[in-house]
N, C-alpha and C. Protein backbone atom coordinates (compact mmCIF):
# COMPACT_ATOMS: atom_id res chain seq x y z
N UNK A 1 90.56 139.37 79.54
CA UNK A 1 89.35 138.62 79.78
C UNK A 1 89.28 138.15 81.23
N UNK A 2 89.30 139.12 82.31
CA UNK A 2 89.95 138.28 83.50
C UNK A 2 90.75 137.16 83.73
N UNK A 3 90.16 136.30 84.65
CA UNK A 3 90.92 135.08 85.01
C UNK A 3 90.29 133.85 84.32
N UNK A 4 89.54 134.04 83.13
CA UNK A 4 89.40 133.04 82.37
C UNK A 4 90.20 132.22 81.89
N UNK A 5 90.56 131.22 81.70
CA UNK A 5 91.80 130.46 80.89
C UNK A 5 91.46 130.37 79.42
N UNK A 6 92.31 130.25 78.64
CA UNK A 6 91.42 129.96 77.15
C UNK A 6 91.42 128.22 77.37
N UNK A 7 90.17 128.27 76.82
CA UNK A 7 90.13 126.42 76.37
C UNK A 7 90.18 125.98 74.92
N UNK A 8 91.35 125.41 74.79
CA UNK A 8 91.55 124.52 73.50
C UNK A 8 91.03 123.25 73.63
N UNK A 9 90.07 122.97 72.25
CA UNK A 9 89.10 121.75 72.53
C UNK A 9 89.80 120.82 71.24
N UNK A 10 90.41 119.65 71.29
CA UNK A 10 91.10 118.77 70.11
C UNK A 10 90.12 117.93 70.11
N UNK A 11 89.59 117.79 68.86
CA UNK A 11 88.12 117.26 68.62
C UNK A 11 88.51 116.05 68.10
N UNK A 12 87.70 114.79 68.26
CA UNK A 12 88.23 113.36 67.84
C UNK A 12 87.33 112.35 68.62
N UNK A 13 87.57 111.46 68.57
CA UNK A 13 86.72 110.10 68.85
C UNK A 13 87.81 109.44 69.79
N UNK A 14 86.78 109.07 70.96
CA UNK A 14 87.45 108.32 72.37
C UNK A 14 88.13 106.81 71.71
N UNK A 15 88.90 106.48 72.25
CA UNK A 15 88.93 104.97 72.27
C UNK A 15 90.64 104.56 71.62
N UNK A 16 91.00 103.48 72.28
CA UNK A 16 92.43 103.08 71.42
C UNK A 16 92.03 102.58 69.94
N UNK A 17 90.65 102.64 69.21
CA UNK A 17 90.35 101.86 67.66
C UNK A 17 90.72 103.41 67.17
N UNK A 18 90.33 104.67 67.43
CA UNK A 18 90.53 106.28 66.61
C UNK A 18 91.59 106.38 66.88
N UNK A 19 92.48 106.48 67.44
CA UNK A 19 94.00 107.22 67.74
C UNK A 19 94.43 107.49 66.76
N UNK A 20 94.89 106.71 65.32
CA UNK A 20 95.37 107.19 64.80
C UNK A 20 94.38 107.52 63.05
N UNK A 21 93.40 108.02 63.68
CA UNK A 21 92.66 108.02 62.44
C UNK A 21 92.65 109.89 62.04
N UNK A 22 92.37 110.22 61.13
CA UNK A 22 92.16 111.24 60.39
C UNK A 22 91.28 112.26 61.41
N UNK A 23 90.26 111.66 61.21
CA UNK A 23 89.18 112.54 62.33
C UNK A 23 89.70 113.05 63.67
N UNK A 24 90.33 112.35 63.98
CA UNK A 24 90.78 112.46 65.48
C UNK A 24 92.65 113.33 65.00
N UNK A 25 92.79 114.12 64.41
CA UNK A 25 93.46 115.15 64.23
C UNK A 25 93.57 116.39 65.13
N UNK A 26 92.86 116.48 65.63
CA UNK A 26 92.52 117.68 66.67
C UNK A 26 92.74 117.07 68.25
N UNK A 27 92.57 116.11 68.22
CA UNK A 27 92.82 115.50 69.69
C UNK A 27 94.50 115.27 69.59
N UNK A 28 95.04 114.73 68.54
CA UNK A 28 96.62 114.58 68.53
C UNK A 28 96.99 115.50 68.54
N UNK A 29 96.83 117.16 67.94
CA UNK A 29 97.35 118.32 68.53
C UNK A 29 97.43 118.50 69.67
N UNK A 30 96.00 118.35 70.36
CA UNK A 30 96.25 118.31 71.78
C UNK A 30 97.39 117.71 72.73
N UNK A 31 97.61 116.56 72.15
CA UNK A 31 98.50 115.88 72.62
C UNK A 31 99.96 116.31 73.02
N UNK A 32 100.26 117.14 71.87
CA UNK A 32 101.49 117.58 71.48
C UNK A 32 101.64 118.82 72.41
N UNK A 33 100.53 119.83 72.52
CA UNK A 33 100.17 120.68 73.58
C UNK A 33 100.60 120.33 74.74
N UNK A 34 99.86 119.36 75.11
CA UNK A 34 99.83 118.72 76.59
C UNK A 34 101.99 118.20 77.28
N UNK A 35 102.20 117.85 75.76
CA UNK A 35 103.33 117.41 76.26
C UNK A 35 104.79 118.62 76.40
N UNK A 36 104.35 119.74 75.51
CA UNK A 36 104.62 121.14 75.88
C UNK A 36 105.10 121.46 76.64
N UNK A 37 103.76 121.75 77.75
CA UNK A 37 103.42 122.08 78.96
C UNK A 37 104.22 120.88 80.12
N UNK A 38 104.44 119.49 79.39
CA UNK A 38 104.51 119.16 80.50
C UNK A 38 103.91 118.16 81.57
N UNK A 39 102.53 117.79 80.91
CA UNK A 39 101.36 117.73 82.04
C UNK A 39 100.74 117.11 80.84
N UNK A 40 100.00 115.39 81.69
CA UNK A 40 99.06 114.45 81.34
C UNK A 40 97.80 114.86 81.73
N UNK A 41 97.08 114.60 80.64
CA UNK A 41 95.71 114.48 80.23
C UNK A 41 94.93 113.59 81.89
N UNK A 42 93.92 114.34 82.14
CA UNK A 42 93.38 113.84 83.30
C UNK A 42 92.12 113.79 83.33
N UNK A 43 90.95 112.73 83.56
CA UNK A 43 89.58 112.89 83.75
C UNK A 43 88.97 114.04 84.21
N UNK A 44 87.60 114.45 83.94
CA UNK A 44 87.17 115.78 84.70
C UNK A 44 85.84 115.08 84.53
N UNK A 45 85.24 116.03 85.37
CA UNK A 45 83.73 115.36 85.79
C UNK A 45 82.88 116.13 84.56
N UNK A 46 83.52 117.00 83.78
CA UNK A 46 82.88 117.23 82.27
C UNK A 46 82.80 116.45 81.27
N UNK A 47 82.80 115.11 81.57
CA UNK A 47 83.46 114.05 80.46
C UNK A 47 84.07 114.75 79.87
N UNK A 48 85.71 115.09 79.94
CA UNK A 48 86.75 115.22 79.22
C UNK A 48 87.41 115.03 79.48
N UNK A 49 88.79 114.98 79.15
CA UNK A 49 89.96 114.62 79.66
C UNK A 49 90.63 116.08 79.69
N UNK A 50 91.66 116.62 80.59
CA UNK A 50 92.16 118.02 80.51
C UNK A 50 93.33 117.98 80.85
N UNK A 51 93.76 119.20 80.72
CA UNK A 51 95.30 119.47 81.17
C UNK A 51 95.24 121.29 81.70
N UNK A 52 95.63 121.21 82.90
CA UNK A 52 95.65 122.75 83.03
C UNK A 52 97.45 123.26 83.20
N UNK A 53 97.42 124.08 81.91
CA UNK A 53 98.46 124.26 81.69
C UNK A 53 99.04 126.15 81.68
N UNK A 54 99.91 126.43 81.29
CA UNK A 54 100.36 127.94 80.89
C UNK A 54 100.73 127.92 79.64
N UNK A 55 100.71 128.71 79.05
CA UNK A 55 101.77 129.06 77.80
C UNK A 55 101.93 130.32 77.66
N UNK A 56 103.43 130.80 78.36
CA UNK A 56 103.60 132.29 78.21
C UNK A 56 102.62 132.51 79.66
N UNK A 57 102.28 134.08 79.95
CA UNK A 57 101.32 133.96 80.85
C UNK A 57 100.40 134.05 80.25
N UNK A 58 99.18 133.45 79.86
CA UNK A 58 98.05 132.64 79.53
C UNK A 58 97.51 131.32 80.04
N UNK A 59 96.91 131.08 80.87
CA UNK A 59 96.61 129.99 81.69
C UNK A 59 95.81 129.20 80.41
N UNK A 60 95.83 128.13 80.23
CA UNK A 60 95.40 127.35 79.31
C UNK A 60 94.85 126.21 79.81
N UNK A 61 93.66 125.24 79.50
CA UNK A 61 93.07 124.57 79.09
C UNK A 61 92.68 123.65 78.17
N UNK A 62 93.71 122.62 78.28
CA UNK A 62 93.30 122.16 77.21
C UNK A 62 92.52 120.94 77.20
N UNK A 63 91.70 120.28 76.46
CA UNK A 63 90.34 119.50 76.68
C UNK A 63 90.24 118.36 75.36
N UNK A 64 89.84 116.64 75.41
CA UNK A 64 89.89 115.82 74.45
C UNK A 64 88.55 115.65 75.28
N UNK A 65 87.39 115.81 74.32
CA UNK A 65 86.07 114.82 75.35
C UNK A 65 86.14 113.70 75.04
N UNK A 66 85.29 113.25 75.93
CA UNK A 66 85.27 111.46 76.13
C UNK A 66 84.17 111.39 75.60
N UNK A 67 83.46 111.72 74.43
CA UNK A 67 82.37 111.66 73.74
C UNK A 67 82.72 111.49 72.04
N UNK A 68 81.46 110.78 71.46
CA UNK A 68 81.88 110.80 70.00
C UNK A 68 81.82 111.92 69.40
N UNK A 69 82.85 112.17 68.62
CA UNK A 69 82.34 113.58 67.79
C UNK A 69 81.72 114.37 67.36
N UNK A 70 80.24 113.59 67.08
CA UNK A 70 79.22 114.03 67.02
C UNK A 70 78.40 114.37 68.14
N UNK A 71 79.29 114.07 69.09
CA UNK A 71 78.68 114.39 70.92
C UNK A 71 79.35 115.50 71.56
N UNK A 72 80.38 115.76 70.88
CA UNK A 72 81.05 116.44 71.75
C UNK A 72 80.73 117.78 72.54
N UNK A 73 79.55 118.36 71.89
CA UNK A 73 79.25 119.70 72.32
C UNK A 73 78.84 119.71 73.56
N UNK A 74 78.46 118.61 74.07
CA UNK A 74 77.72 118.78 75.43
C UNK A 74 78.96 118.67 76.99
N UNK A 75 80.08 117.94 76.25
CA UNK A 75 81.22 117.81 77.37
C UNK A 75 81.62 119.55 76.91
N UNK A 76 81.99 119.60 75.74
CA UNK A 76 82.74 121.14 75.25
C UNK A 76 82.10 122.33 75.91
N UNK A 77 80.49 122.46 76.60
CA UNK A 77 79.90 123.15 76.64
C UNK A 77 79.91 123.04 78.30
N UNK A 78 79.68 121.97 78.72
CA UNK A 78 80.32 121.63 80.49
C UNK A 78 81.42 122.22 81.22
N UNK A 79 82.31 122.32 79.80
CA UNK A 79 83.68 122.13 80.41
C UNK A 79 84.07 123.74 80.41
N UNK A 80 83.26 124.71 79.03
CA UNK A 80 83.22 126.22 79.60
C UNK A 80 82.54 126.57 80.55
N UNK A 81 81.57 126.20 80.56
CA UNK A 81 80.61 126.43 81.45
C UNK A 81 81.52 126.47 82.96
N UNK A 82 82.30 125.39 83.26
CA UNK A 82 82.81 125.06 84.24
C UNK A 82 84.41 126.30 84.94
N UNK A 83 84.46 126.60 83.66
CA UNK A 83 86.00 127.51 84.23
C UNK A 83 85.56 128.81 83.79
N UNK A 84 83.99 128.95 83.21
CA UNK A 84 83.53 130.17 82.76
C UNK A 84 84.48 130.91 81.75
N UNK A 85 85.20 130.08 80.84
CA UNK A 85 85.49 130.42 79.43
C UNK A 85 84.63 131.24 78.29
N UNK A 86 85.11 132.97 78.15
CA UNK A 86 84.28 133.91 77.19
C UNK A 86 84.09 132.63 75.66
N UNK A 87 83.68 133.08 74.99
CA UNK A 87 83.63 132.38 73.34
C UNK A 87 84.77 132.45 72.70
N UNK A 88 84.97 133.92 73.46
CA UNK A 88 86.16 134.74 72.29
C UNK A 88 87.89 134.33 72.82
N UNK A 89 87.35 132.87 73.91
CA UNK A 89 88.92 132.52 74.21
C UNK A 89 89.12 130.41 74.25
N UNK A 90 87.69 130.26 72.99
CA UNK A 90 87.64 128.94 73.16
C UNK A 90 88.51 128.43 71.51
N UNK A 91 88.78 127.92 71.31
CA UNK A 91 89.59 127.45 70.54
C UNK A 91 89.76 126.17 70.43
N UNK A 92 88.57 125.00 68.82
CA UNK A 92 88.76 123.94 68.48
C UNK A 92 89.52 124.10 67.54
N UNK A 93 90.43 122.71 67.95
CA UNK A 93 90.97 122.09 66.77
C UNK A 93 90.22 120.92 66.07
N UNK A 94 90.02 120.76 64.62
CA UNK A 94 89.64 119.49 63.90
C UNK A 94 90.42 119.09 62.70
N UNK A 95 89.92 118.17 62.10
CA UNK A 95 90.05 117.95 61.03
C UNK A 95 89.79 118.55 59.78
N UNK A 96 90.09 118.83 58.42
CA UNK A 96 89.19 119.69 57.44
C UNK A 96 89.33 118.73 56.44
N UNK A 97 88.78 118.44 55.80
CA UNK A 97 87.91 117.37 54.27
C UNK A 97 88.33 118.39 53.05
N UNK A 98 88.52 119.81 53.23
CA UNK A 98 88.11 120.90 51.99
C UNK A 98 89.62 121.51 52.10
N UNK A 99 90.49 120.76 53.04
CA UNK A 99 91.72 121.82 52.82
C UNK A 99 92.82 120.36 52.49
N UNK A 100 93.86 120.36 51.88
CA UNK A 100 94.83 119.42 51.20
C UNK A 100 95.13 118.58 52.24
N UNK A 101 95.56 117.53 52.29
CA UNK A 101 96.42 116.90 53.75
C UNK A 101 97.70 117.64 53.80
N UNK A 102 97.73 118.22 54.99
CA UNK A 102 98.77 118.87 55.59
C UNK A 102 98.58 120.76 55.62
N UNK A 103 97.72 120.84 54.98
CA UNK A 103 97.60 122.38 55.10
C UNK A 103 96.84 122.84 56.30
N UNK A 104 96.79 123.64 56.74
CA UNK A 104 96.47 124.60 58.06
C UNK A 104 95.69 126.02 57.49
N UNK A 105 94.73 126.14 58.43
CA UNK A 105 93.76 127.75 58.43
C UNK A 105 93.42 127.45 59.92
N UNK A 106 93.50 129.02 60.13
CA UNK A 106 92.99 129.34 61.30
C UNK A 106 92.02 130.68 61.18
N UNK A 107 90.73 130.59 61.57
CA UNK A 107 89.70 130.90 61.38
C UNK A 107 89.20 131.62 62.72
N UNK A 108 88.26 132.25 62.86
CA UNK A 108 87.25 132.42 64.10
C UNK A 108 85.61 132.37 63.14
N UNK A 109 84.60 131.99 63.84
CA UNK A 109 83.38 131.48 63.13
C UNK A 109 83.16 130.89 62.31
N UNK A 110 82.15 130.75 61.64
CA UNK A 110 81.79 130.35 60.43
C UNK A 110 80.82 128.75 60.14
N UNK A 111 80.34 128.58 59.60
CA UNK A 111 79.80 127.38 59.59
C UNK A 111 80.33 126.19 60.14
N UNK A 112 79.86 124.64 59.87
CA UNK A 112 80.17 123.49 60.15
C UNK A 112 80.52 122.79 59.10
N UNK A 113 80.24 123.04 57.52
CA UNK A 113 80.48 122.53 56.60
C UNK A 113 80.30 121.17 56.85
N UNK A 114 78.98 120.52 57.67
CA UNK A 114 79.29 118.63 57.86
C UNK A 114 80.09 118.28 58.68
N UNK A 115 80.53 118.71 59.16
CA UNK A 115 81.52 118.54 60.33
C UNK A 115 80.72 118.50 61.08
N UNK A 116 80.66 116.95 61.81
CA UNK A 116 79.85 116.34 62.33
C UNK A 116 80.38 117.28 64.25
N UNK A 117 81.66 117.49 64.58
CA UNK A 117 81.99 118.10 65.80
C UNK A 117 82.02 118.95 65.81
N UNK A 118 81.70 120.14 65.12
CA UNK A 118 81.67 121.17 64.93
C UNK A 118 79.96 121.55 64.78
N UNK A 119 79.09 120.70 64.30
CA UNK A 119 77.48 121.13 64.50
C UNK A 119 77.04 120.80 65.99
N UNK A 120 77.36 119.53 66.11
CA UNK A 120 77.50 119.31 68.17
C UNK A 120 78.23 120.81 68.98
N UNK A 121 79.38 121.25 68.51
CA UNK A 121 79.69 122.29 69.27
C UNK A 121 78.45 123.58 69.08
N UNK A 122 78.48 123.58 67.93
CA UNK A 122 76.90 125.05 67.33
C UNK A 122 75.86 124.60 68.12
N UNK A 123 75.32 123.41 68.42
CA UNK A 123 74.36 122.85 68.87
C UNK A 123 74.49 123.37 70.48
N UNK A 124 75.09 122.95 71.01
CA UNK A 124 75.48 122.94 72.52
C UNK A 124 76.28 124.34 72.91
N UNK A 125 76.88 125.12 72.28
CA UNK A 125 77.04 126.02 72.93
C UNK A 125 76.03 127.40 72.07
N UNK A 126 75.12 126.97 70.90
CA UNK A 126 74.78 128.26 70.47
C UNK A 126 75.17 129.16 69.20
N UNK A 127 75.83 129.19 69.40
CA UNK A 127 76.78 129.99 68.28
C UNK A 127 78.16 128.90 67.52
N UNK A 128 78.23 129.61 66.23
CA UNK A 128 79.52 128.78 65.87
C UNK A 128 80.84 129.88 66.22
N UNK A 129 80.56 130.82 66.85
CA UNK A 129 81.24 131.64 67.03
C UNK A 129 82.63 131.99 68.23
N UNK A 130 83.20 130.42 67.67
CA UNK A 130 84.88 130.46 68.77
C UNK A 130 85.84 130.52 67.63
N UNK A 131 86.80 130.44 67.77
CA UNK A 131 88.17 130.19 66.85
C UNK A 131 88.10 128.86 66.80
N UNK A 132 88.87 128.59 65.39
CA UNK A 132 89.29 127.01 64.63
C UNK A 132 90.68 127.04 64.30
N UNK A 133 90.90 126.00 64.39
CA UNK A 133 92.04 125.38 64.15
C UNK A 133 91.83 124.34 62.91
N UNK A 134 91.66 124.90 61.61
CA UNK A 134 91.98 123.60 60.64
C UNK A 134 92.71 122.67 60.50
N UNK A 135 93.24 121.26 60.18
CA UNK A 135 94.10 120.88 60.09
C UNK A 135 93.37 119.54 58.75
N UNK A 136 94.19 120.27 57.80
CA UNK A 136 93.74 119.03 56.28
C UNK A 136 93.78 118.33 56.56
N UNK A 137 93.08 117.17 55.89
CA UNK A 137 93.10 115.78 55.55
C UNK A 137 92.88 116.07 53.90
N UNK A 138 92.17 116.22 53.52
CA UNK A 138 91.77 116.10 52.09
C UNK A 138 90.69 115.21 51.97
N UNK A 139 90.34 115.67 50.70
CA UNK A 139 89.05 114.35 50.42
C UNK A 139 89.77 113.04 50.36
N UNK A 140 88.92 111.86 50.46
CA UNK A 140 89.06 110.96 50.15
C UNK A 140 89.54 110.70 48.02
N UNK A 141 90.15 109.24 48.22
CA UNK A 141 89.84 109.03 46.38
C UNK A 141 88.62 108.49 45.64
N UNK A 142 88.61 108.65 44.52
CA UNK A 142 87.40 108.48 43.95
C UNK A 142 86.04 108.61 44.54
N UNK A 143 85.48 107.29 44.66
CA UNK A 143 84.01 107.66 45.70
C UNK A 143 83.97 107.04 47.06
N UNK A 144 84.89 107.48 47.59
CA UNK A 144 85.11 106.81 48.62
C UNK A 144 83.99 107.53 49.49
N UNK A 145 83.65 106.82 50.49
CA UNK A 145 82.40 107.85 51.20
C UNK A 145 83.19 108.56 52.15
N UNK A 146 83.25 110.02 52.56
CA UNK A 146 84.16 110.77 53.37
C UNK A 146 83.70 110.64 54.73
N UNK A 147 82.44 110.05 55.28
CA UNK A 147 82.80 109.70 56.70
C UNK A 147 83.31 108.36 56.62
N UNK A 148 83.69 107.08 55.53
CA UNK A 148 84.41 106.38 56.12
C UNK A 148 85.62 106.66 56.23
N UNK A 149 86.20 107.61 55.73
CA UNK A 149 87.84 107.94 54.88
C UNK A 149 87.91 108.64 56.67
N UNK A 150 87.26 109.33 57.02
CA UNK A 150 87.38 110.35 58.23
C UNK A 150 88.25 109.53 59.44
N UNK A 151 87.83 107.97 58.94
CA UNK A 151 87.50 107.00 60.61
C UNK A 151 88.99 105.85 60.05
N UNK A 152 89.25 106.10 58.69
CA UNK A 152 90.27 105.29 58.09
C UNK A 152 92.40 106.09 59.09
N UNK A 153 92.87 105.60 59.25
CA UNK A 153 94.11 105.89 59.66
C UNK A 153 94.60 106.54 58.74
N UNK A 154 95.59 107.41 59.12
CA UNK A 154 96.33 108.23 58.16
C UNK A 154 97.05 106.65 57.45
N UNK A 155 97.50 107.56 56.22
CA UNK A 155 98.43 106.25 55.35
C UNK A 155 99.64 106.19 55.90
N UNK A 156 100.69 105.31 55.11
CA UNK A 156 101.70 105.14 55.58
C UNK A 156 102.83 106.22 54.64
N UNK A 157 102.45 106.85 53.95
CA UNK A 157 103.18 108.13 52.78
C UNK A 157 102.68 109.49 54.29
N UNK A 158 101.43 109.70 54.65
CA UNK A 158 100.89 110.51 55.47
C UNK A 158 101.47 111.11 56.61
N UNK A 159 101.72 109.40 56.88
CA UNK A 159 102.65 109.48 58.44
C UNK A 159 104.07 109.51 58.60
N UNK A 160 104.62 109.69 57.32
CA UNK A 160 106.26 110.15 57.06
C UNK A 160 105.91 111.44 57.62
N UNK A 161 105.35 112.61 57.71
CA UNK A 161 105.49 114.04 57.79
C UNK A 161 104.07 114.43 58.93
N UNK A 162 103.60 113.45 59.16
CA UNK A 162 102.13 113.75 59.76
C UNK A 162 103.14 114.73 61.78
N UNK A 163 103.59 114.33 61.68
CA UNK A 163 104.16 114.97 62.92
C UNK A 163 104.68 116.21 62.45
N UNK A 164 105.42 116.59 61.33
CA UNK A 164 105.75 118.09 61.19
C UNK A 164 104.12 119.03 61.05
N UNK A 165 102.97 118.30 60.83
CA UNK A 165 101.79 118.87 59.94
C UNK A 165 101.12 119.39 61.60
N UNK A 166 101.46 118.38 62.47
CA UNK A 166 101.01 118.76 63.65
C UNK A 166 101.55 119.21 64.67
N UNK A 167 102.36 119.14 64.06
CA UNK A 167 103.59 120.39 65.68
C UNK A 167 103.17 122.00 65.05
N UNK A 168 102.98 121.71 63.31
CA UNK A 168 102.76 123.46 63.20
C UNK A 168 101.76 123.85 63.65
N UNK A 169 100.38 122.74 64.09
CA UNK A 169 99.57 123.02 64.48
C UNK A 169 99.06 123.42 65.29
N UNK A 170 99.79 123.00 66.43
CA UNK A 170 99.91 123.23 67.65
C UNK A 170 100.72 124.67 67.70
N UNK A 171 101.50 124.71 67.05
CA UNK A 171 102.60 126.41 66.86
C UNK A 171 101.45 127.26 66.66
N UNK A 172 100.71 127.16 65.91
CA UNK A 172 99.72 128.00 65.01
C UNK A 172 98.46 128.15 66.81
N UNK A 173 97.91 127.00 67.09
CA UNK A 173 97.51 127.21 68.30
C UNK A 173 98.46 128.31 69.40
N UNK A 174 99.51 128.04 69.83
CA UNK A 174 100.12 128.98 70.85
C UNK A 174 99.97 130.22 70.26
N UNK A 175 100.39 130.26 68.75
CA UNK A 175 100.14 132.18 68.31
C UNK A 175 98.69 132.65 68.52
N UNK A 176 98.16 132.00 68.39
CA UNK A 176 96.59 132.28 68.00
C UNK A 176 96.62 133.08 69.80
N UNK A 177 96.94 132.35 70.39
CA UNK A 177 96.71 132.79 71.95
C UNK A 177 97.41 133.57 72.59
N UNK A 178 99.09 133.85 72.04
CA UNK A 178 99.81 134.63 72.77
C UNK A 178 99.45 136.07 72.09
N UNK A 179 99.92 136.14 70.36
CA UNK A 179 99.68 137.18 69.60
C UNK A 179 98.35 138.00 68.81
N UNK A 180 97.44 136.64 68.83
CA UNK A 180 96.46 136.62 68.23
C UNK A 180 95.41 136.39 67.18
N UNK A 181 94.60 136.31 66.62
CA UNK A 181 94.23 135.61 65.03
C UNK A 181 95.14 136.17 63.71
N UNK A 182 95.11 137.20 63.86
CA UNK A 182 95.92 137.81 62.69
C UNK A 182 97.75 137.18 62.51
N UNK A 183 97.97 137.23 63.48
CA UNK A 183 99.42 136.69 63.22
C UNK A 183 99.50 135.32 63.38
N UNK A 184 98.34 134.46 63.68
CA UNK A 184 98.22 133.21 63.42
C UNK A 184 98.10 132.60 61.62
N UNK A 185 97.03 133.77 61.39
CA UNK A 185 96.93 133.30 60.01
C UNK A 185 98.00 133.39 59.22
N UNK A 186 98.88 134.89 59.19
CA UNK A 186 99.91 135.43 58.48
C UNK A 186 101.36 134.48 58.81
N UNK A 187 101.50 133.78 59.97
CA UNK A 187 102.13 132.54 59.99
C UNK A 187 101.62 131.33 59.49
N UNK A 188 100.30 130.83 59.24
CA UNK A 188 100.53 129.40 59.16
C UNK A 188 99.39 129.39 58.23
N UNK A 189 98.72 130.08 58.09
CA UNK A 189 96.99 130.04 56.45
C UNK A 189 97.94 129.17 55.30
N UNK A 190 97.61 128.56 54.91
CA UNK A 190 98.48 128.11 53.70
C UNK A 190 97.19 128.34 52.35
């Protein structure tokens, strides 16, 4: 793809009140990325925060916007725009409501299913057509309403293992980019 970098986008809500909430799952991958590599998260005039990193030779990108989740498409869409990132080398991570807590899929396209950062990304760049990074949560219990459960902190049973759930995630990210979708899934689809 020439000298494009791929951009990994960890989708989540700004602020020290989200850090450790459910929704913001995709931005803590990032995290784990970032610390990889090596290299702190830095302002960009895309409202995002970035890291320009390597993995393997693959120049990488990785990106937390400074927007609410439901905003995010317009920093996500800046920020390709800006290093001229193809589709076919952008890569969000989020949260998933429809997959168990702790399970993993890795995808390319497909709908938003309500996924409030993921219709902002369709919105703003066009197409739903980059790679995903699932990462479960599960539904909420009983009737709990699932955007408050989204904004609720992982539990304290959650966060015994919530770091193994997201280092694979991040693993599952590097394959996706060194080897490719197929051996991403065949490692980590649960």
């Amino acid at each position: 793809m020439g000298d494009a970098p791929w951009l990994v986008v960890g989708l989540g809500n700004p602020g020290p009140a989200y850090v450790g909430t459910r929704h913001n799952a995709g931005a803590l991958v990032t995290d784990i990325l970032a610390d990889r590599g090596r290299s702190a998260f830095r302002a960009h005039k895309t409202r995002n925060d970035v890291v320009e990193t390597r993995f393997g030779d693959d120049r990488v990108v990785l990106a937390r916007p400074r927007s609410y989740m439901n905003e995010s498409g317009g920093p996500v869409a800046g920020l390709r725009d800006f290093f001229k990132v193809p589709l076919e080398q952008l890569i969000a991570i989020h949260d998933e409501l429809d997959l168990p807590y702790g399970a993993l899929r890795c995808k390319f396209g497909g709908g938003d299913n309500g996924h409030n950062g993921l219709k902002s990304l369709r919105r703003s760049l066009g197409t739903g057509d980059f790679y995903r990074v699932r990462v479960g949560i599960g539904r909420p219990p009983g009737r709990q309403d699932p955007a408050a459960w989204v904004l609720k902190d992982f539990s304290a049973a959650e966060r015994k293992d919530l770091d193994v759930h997201l280092e694979r995630a991040a693993d599952a990210v590097e394959t996706l980019i060194a080897d490719g979708l197929a051996a991403a899934q065949n490692t980590y689809n649960d």
